[in-house]
N, C-alpha and C. Protein backbone atom coordinates (compact mmCIF):
# COMPACT_ATOMS: atom_id res chain seq x y z
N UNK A 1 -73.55 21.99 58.45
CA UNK A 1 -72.42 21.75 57.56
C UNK A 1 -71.48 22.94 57.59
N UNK A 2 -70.20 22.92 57.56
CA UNK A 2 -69.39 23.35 57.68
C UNK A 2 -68.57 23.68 56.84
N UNK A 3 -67.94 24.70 55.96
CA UNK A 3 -66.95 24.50 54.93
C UNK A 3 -65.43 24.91 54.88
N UNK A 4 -64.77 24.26 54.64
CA UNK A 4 -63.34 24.28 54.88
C UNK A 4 -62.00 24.80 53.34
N UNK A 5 -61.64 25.42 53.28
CA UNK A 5 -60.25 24.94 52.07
C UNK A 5 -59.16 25.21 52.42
N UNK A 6 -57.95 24.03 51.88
CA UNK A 6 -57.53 24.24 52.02
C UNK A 6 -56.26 23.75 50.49
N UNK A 7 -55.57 23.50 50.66
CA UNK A 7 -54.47 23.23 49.31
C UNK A 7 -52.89 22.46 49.70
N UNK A 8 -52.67 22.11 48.44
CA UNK A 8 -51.07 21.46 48.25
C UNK A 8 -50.69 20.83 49.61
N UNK A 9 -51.79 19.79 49.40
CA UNK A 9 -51.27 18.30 50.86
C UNK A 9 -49.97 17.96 50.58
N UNK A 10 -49.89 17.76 48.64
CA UNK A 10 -49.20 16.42 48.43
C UNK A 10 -48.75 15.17 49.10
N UNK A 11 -49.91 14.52 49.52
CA UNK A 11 -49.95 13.19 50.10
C UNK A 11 -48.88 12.39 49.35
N UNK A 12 -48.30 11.41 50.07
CA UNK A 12 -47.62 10.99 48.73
C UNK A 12 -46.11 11.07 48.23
N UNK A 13 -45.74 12.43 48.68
CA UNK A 13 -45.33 13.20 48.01
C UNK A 13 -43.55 12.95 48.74
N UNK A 14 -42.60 12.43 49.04
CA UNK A 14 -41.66 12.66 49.79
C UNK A 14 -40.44 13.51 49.46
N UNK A 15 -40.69 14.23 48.54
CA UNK A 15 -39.59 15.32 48.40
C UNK A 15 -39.89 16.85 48.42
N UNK A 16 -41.47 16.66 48.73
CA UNK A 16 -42.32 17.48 49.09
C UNK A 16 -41.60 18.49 50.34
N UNK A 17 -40.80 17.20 51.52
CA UNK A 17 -40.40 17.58 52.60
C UNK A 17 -39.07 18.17 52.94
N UNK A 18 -38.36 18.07 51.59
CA UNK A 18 -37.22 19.05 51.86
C UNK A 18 -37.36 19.95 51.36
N UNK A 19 -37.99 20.29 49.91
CA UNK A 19 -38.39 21.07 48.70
C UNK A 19 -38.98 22.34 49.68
N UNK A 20 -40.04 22.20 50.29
CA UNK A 20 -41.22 23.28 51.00
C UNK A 20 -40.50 23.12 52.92
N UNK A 21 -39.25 22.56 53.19
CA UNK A 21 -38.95 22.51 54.44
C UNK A 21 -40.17 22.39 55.36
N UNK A 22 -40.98 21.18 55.19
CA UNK A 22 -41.78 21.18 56.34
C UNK A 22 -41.51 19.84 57.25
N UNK A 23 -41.67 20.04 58.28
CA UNK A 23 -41.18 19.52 59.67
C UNK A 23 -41.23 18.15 59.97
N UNK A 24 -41.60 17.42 58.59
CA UNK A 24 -41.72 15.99 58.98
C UNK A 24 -40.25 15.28 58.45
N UNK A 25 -39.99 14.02 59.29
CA UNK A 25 -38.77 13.20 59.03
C UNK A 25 -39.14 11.81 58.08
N UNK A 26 -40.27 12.03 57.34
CA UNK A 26 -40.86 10.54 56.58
C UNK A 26 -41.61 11.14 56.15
N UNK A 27 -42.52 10.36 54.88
CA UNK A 27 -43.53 10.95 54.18
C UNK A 27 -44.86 10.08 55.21
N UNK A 28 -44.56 9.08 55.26
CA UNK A 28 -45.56 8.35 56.53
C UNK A 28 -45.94 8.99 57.24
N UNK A 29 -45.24 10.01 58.17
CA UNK A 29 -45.19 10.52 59.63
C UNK A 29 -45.84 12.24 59.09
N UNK A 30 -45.66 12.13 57.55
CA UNK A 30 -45.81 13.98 57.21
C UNK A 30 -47.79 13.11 57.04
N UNK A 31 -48.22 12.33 55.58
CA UNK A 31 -49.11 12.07 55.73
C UNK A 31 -50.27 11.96 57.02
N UNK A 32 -49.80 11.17 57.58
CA UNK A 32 -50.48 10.70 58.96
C UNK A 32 -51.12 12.02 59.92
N UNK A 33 -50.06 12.80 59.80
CA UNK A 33 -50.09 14.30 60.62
C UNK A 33 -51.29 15.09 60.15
N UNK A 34 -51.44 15.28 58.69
CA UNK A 34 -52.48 15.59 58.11
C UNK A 34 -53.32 15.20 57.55
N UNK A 35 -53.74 13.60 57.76
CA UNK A 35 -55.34 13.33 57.68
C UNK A 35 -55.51 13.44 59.33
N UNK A 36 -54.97 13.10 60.54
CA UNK A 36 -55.25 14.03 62.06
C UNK A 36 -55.45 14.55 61.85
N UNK A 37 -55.37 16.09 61.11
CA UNK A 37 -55.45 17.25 61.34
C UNK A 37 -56.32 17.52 60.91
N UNK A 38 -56.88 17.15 59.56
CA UNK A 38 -57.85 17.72 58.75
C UNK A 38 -59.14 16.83 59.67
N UNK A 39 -59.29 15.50 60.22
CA UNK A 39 -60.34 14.74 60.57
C UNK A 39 -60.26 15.46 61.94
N UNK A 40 -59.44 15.99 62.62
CA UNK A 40 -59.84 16.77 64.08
C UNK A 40 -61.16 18.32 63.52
N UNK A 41 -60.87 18.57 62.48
CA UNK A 41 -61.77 20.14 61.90
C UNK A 41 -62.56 19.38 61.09
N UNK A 42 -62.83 18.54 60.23
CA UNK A 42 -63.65 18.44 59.27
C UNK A 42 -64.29 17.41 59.52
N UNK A 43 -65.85 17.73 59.58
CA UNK A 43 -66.44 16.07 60.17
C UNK A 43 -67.66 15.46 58.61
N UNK A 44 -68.06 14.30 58.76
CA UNK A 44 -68.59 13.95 57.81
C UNK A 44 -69.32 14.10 57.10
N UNK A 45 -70.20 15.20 57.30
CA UNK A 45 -71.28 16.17 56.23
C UNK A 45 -70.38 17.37 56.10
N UNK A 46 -69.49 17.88 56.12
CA UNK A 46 -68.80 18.83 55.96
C UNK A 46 -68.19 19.02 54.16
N UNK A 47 -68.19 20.24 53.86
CA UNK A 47 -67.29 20.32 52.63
C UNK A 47 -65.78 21.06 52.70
N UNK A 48 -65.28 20.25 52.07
CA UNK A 48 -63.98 20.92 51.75
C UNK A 48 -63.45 20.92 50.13
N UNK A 49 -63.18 22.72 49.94
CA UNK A 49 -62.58 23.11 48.70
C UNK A 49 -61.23 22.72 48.75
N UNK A 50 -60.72 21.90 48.17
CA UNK A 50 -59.07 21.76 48.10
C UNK A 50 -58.81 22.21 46.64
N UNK A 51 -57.68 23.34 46.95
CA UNK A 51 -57.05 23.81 45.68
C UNK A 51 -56.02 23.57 45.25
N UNK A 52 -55.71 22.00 45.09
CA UNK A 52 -54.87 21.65 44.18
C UNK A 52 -53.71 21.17 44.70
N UNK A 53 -53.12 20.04 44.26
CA UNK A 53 -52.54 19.11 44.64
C UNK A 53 -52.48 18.54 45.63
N UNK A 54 -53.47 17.63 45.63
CA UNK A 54 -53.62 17.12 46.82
C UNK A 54 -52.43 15.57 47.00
N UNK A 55 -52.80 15.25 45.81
CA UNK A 55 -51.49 14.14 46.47
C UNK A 55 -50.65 13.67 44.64
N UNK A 56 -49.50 13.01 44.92
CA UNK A 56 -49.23 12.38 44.12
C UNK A 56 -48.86 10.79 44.50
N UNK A 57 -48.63 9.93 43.39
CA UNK A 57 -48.56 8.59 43.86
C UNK A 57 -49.67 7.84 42.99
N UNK A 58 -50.40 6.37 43.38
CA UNK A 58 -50.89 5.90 42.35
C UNK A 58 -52.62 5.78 42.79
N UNK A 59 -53.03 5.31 41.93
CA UNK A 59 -54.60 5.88 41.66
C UNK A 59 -54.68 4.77 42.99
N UNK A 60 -54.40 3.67 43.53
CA UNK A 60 -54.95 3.15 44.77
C UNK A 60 -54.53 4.11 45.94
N UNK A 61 -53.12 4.37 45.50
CA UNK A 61 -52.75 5.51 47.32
C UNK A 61 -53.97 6.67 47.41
N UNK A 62 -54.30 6.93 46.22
CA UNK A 62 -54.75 8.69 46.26
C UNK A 62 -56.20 7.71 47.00
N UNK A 63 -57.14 6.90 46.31
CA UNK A 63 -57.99 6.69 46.61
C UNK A 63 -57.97 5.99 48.61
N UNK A 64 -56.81 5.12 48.49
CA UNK A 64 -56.81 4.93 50.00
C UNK A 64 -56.89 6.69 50.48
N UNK A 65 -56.20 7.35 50.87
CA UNK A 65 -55.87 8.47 51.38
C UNK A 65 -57.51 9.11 51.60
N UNK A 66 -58.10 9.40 50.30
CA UNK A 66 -59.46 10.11 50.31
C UNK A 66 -60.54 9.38 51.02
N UNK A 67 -60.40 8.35 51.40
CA UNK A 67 -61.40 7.30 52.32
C UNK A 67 -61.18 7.37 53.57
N UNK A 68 -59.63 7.89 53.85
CA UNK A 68 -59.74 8.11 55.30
C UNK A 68 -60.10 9.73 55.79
N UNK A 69 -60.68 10.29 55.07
CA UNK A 69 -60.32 11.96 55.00
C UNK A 69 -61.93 11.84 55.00
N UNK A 70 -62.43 12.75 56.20
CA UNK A 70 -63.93 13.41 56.38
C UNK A 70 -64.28 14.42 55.62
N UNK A 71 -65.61 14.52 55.36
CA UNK A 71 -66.45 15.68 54.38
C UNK A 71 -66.36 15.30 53.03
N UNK A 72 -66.99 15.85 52.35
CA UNK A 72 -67.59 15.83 50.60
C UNK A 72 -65.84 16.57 50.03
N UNK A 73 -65.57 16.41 49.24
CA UNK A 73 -64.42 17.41 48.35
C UNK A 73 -64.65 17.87 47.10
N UNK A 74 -64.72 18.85 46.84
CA UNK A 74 -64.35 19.97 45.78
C UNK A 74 -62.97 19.95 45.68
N UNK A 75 -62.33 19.43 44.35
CA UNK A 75 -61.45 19.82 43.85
C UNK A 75 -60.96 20.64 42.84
N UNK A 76 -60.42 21.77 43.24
CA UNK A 76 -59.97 22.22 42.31
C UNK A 76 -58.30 21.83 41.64
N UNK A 77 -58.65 21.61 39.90
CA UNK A 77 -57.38 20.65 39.91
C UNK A 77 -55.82 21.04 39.91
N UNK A 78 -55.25 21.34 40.37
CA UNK A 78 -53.51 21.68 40.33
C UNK A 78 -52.22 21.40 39.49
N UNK A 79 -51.70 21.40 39.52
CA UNK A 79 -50.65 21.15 38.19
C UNK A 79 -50.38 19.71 38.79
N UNK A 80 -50.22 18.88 39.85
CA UNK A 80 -49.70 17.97 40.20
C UNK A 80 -50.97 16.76 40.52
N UNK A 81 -52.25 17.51 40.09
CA UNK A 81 -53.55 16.11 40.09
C UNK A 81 -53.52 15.72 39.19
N UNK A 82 -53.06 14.04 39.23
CA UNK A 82 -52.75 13.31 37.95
C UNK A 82 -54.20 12.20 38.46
N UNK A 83 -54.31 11.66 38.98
CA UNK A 83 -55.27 10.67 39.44
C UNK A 83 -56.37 11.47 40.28
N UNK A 84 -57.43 11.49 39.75
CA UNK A 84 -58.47 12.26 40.55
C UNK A 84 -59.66 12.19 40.71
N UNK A 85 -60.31 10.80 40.38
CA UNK A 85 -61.81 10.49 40.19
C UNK A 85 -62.16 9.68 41.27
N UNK A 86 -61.50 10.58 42.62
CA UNK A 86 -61.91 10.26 44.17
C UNK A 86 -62.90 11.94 44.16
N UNK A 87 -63.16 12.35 43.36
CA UNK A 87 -63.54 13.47 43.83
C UNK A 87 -64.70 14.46 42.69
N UNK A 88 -65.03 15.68 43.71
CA UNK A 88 -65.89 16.61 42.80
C UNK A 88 -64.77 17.21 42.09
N UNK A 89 -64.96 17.39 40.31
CA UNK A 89 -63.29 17.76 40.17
C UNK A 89 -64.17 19.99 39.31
N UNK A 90 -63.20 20.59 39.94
CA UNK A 90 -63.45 21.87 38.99
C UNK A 90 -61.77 22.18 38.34
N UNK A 91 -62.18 22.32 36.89
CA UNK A 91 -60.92 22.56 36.29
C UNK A 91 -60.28 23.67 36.40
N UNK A 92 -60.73 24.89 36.32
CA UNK A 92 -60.62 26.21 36.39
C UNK A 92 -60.31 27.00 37.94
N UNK A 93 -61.71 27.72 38.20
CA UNK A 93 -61.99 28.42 39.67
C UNK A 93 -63.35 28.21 40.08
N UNK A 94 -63.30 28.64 40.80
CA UNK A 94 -64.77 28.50 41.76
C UNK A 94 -64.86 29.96 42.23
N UNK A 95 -65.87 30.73 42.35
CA UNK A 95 -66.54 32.20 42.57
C UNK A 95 -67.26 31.64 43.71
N UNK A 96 -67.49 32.37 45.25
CA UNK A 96 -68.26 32.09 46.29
C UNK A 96 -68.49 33.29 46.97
N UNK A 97 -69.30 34.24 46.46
CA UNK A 97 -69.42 35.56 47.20
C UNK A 97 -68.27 36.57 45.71
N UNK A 98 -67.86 37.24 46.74
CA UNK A 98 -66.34 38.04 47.12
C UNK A 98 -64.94 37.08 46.58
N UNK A 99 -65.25 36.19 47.07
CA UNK A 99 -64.18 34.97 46.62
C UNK A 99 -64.00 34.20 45.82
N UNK A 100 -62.48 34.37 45.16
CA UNK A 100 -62.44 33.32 44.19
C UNK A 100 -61.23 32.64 44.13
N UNK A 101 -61.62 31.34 44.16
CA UNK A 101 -60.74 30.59 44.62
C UNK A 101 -59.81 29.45 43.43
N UNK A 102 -58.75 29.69 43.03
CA UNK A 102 -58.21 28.76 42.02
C UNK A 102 -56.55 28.20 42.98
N UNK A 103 -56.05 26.88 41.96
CA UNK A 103 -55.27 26.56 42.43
C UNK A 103 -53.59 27.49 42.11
N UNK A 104 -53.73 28.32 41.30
CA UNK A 104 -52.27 29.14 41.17
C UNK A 104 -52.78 30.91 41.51
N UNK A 105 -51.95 31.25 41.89
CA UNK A 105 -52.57 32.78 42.35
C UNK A 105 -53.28 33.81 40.80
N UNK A 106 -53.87 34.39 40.86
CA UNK A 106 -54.53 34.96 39.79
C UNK A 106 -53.99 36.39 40.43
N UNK A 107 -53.74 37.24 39.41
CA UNK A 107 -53.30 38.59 39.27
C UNK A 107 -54.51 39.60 39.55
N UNK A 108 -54.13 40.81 40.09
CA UNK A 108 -55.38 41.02 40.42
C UNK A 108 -56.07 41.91 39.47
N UNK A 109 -55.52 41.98 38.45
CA UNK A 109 -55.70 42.99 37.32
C UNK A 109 -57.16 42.12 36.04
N UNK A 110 -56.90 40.57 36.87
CA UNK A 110 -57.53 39.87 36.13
C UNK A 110 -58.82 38.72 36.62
N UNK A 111 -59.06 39.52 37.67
CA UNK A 111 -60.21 39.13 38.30
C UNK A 111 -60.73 41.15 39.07
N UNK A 112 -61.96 40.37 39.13
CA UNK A 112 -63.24 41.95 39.65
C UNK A 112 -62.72 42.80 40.79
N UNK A 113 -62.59 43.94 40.61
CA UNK A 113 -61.63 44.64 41.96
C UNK A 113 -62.05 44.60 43.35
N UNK A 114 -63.34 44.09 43.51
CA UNK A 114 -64.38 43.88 44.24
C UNK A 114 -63.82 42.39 45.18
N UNK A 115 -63.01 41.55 44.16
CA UNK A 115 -62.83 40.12 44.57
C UNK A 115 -61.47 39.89 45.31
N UNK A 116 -61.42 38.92 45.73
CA UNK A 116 -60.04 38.27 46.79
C UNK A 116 -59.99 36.75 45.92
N UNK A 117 -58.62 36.37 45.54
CA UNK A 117 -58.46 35.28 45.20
C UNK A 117 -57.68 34.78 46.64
N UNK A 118 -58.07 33.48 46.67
CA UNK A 118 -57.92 32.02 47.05
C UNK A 118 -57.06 31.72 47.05
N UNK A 119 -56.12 30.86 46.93
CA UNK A 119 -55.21 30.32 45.82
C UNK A 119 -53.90 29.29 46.86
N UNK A 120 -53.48 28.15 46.43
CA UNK A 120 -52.57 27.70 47.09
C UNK A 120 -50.93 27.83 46.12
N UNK A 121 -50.74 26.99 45.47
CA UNK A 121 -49.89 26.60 44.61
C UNK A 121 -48.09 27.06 45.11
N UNK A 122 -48.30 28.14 45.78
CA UNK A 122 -46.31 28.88 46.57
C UNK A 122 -46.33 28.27 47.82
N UNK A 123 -46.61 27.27 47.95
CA UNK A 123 -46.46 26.45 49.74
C UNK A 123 -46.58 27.51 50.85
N UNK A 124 -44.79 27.74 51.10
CA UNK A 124 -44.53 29.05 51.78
C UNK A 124 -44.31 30.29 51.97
N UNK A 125 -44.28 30.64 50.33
CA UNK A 125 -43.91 31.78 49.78
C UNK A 125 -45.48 32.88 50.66
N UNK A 126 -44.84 33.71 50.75
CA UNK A 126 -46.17 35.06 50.49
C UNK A 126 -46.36 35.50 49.23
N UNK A 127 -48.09 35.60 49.56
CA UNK A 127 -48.79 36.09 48.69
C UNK A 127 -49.10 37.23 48.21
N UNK A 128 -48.84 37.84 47.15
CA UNK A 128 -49.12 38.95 46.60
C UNK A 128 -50.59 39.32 46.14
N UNK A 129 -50.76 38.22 45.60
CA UNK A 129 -51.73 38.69 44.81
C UNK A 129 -53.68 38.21 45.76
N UNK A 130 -53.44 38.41 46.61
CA UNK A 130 -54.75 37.16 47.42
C UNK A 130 -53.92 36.31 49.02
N UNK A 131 -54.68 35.69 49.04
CA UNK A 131 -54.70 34.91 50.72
C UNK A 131 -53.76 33.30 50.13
N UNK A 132 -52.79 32.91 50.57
CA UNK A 132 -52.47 31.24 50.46
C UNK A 132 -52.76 30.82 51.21
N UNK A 133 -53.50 29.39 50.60
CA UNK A 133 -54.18 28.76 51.85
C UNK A 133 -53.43 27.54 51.81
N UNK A 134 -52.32 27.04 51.08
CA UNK A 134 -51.15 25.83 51.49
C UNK A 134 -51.22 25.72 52.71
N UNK A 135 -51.03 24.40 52.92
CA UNK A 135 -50.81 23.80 54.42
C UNK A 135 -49.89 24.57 55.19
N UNK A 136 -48.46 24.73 54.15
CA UNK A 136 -47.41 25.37 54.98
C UNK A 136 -48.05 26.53 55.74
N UNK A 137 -49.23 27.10 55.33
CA UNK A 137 -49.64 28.69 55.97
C UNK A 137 -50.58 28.07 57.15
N UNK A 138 -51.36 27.22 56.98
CA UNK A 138 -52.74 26.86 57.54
C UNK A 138 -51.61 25.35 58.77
N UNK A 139 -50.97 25.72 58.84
CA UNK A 139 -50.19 24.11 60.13
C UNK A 139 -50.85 23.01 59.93
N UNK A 140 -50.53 22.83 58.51
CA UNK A 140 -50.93 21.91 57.52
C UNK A 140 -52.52 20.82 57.84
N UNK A 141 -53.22 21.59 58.15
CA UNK A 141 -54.70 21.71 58.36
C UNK A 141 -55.44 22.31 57.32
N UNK A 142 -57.07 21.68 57.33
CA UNK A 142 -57.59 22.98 56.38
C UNK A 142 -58.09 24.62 57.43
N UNK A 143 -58.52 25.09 56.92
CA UNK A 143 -59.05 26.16 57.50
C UNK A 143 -60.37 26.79 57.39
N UNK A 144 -61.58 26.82 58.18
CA UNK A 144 -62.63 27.02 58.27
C UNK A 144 -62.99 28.56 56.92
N UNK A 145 -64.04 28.41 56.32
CA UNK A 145 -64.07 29.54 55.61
C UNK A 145 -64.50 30.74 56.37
N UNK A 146 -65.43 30.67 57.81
CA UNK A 146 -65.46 31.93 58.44
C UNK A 146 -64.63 32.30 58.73
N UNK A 147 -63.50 31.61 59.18
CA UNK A 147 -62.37 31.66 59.63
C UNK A 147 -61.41 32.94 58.85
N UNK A 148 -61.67 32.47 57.92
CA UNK A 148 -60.82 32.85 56.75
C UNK A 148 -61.40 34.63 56.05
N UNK A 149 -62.82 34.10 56.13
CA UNK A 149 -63.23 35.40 56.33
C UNK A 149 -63.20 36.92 57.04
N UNK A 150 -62.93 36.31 58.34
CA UNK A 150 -62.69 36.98 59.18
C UNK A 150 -61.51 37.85 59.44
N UNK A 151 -60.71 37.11 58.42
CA UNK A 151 -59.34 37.66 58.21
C UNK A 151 -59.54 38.62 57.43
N UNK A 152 -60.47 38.72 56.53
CA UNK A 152 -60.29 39.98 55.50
C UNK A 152 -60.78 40.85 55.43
């Protein structure tokens, strides 16, 4: 098993694509791109932490969407998860080691000096405070956690 996170799909979402300038011409063609992407890395015993917002739209889209998407999910929930009982839901953060992972960046004054936050919620923006793992950073894929490790 394998573990993956990643953040702010917004499946769903079509204003998503001018708002965060990412490269798709339809929300169809942006969707589609990233359940490929995520089902090329993530296979079916696999977990993936998603931090938050994964899609908007109605409780059948979100649930279609999560049926075509490989591995178990951890959600952590985002300002924009309105429909979400496709999933493992965590309200708060999740602690994994060294790491802690929530859906808006955490300050670092307010987590252990020892720790690295997670965090998606600024698409493209850089991160100050910790690693963003938004699609816009990750070529709207998730990203392996050794992976990710390795970076730090």
């Amino acid at each position: 098993m394998k573990i993956f996170i990643t953040a702010d799909h917004h499946f769903h979402h079509k204003n998503i694509i001018e708002y965060c300038k990412r490269p798709f011409k339809t929300v169809e063609e942006m969707d589609k791109t990233m359940i490929e992407k995520w089902n090329k890395k993530v296979g079916k015993d696999d977990l993936v932490i998603h931090l938050g917002d994964f899609a908007l739209g109605t409780k059948e889209q979100v649930k279609e969407t999560r049926e075509k998407l490989n591995g178990t999910i951890i959600l952590i929930k985002g300002n924009h998860d309105k429909v979400i009982k496709e999933f493992i839901i965590v309200n708060d953060l999740l602690r994994i080691g060294d790491l802690v992972f929530s859906h808006r960046p955490i300050p670092k004054k307010e987590i252990s000096k020892d720790c690295i936050n997670v965090h998606g919620h600024i698409h493209e923006k850089e991160s100050f405070e910790g690693i963003n793992v938004s699609v816009e950073q990750t070529n709207y894929g998730p990203v392996e956690l050794k992976e990710l490790e390795r970076e730090i």
